[in-house]
N, C-alpha and C. Protein backbone atom coordinates (compact mmCIF):
# COMPACT_ATOMS: atom_id res chain seq x y z
N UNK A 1 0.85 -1.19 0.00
CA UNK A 1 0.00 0.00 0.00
C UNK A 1 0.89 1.24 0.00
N UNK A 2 0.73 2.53 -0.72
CA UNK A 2 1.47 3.51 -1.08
C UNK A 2 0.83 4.39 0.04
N UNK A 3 1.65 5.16 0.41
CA UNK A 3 1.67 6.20 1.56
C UNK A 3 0.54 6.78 1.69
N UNK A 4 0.40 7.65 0.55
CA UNK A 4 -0.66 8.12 -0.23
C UNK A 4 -2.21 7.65 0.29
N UNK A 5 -1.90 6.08 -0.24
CA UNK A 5 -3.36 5.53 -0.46
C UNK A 5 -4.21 5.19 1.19
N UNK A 6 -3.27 5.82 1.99
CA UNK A 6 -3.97 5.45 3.68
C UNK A 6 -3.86 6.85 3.98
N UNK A 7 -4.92 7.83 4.61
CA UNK A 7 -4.72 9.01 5.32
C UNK A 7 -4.12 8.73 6.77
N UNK A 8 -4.05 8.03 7.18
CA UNK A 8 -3.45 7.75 8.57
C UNK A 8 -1.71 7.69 8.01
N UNK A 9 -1.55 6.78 7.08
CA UNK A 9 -0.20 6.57 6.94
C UNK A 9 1.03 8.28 6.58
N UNK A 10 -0.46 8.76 5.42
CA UNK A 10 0.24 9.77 5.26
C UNK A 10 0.53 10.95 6.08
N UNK A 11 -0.61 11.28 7.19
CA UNK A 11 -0.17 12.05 8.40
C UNK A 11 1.04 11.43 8.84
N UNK A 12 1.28 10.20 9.33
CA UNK A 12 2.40 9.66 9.92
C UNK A 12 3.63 9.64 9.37
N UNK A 13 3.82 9.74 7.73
CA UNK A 13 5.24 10.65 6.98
C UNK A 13 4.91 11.59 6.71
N UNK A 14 4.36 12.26 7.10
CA UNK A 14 4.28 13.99 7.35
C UNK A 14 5.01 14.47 8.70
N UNK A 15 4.33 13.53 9.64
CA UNK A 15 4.94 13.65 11.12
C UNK A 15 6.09 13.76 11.42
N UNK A 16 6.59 12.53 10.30
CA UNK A 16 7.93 11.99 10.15
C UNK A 16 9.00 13.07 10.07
N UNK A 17 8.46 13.38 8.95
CA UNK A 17 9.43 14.78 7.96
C UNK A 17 9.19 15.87 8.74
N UNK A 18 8.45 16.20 9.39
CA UNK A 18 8.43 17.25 10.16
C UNK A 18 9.49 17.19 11.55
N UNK A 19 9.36 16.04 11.87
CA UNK A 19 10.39 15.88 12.99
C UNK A 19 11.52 15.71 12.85
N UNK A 20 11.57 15.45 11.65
CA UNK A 20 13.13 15.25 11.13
C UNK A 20 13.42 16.77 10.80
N UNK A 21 12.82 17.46 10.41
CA UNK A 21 13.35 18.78 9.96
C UNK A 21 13.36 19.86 11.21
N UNK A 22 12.33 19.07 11.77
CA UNK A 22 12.81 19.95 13.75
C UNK A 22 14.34 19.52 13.88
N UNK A 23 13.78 18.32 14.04
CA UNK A 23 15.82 18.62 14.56
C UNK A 23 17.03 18.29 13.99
N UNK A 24 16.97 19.34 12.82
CA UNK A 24 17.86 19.44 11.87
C UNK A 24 18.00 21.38 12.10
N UNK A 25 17.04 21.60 13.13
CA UNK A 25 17.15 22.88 13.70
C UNK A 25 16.22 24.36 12.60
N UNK A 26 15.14 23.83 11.61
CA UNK A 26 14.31 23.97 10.93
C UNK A 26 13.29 24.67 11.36
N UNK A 27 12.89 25.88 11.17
CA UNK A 27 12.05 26.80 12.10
C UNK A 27 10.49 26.17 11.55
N UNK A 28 9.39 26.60 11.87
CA UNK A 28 8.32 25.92 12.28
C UNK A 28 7.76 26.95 10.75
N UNK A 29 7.83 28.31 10.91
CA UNK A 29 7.67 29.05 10.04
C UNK A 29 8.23 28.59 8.66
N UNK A 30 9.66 28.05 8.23
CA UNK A 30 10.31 27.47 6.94
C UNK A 30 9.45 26.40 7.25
N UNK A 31 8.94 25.36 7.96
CA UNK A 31 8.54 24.00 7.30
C UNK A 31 7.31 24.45 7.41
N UNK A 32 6.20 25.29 7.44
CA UNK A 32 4.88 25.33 6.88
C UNK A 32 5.03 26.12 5.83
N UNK A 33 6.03 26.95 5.13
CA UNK A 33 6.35 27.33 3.57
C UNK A 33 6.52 26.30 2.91
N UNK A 34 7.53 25.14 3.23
CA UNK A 34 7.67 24.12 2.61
C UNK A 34 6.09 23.31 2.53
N UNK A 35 5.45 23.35 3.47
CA UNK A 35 4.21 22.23 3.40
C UNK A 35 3.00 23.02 2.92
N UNK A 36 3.30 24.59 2.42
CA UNK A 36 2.28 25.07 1.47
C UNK A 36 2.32 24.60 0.06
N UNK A 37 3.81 24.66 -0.33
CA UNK A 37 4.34 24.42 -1.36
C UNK A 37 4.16 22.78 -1.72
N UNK A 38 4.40 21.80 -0.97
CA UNK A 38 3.90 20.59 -1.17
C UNK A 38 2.40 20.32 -1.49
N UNK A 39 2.00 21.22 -0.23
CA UNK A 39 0.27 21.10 -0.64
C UNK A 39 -0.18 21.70 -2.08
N UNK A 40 0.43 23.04 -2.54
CA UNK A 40 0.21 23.09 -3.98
C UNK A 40 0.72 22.31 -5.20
N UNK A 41 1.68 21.87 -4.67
CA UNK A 41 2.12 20.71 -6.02
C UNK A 41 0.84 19.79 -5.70
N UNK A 42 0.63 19.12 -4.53
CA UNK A 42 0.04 17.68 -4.71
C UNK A 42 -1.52 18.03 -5.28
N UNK A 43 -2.33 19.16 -4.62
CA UNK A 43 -3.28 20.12 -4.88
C UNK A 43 -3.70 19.96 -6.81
N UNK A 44 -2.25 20.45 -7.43
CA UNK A 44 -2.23 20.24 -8.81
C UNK A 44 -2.17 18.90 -9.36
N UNK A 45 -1.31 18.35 -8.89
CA UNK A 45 -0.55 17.17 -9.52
C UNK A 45 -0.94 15.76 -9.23
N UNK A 46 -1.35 15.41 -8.02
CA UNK A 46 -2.50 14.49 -7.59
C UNK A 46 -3.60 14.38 -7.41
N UNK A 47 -4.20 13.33 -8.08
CA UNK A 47 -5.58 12.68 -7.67
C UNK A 47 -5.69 12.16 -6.31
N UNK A 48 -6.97 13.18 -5.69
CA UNK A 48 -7.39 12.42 -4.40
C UNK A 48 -7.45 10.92 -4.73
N UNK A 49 -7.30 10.27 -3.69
CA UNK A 49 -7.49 8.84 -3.29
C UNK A 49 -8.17 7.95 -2.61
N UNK A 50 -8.70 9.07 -1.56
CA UNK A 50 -9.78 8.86 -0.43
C UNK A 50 -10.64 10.21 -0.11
N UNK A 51 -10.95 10.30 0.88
CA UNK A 51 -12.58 10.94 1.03
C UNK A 51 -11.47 12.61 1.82
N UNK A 52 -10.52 11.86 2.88
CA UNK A 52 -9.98 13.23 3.13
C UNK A 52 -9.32 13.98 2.59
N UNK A 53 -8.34 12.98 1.38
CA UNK A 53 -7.81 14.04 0.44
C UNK A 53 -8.60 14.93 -0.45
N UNK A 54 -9.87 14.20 -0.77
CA UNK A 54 -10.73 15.10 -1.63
C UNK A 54 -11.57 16.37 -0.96
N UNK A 55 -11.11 15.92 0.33
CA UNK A 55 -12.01 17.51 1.55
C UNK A 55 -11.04 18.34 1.12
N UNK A 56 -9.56 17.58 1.32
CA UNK A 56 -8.46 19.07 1.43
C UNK A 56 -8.10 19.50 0.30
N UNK A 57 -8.30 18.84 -0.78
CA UNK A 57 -8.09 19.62 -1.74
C UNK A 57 -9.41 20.70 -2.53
N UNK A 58 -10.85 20.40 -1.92
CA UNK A 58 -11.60 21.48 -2.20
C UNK A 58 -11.47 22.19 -1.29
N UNK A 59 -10.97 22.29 -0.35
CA UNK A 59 -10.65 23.39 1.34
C UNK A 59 -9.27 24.23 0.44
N UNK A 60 -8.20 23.69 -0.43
CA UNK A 60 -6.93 24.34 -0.77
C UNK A 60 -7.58 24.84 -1.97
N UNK A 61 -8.52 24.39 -2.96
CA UNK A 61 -8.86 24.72 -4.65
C UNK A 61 -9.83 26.28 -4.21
N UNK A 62 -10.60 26.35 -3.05
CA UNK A 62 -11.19 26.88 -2.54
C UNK A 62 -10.71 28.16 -1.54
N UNK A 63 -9.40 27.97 -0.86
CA UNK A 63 -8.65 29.10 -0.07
C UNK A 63 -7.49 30.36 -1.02
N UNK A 64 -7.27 31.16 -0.86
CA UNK A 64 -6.51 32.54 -1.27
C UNK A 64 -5.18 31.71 -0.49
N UNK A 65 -4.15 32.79 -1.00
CA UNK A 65 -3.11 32.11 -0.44
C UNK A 65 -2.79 32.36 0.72
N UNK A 66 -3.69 33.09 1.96
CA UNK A 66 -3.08 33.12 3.02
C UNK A 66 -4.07 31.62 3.88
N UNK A 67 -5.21 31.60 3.37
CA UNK A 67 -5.71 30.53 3.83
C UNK A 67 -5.12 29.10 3.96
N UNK A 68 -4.27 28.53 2.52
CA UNK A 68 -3.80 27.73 2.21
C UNK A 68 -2.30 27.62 3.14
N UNK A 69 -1.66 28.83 3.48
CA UNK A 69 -0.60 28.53 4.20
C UNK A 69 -1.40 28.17 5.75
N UNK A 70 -2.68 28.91 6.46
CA UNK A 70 -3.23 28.48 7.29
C UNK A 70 -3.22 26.59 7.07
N UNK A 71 -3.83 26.17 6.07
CA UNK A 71 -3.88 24.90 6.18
C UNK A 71 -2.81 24.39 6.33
N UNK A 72 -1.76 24.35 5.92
CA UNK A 72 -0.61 24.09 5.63
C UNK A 72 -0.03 24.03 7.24
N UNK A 73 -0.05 25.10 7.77
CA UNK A 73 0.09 24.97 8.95
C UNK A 73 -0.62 24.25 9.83
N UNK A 74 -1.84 24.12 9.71
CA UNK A 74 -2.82 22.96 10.30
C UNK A 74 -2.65 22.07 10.50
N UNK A 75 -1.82 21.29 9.37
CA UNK A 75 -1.38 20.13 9.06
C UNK A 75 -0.63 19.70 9.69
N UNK A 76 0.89 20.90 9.74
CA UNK A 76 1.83 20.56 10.29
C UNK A 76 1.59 20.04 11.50
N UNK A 77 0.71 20.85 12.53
CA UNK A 77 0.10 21.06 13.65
C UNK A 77 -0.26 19.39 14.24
N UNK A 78 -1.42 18.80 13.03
CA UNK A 78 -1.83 17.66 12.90
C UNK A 78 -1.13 17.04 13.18
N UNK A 79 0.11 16.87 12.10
CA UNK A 79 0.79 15.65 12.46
C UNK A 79 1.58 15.30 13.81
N UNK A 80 1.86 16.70 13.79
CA UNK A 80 2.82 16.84 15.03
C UNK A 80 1.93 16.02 16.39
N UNK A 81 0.75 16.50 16.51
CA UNK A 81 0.00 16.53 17.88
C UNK A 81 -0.13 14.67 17.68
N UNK A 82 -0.12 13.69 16.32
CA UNK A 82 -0.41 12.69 16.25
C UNK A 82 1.03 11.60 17.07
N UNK A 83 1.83 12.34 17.42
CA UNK A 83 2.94 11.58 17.86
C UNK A 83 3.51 11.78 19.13
């Protein structure tokens, strides 16, 4: 099963990468630029797969760009609080 194709899995390498880039000494502010920027590639470039990717990508197709870094940060937030 691809990362992708489980929303649980993929919070959990989100989590991942986020903690890895904490302590690589990575400010909280640079990794929710980075996870806006991911969210707009995948936003474009991927097909939802399940029911939550298809919420967040009409919540991102749907937000201005300060909203979308809000999500972005949400996320981060998410994963973080999941570990």
């Amino acid at each position: 099963m691809d990362t992708l194709d489980n929303f649980e899995r993929w919070k959990e390498f989100l989590g991942s990468q986020v903690d890895k880039a904490q302590a690589m000494g990575i400010s909280n502010e640079r990794i929710t630029e980075v996870a806006a920027k991911l969210g707009d590639y995948l936003a474009k470039k991927v097909d939802p797969r399940n029911e939550q990717e298809r919420l967040l990508k009409q919540l991102w197709d749907s937000a201005n760009d300060d909203e979308q870094r809000t999500l972005a940060s949400l996320m981060v937030k998410m994963t973080d609080k999941a570990h």
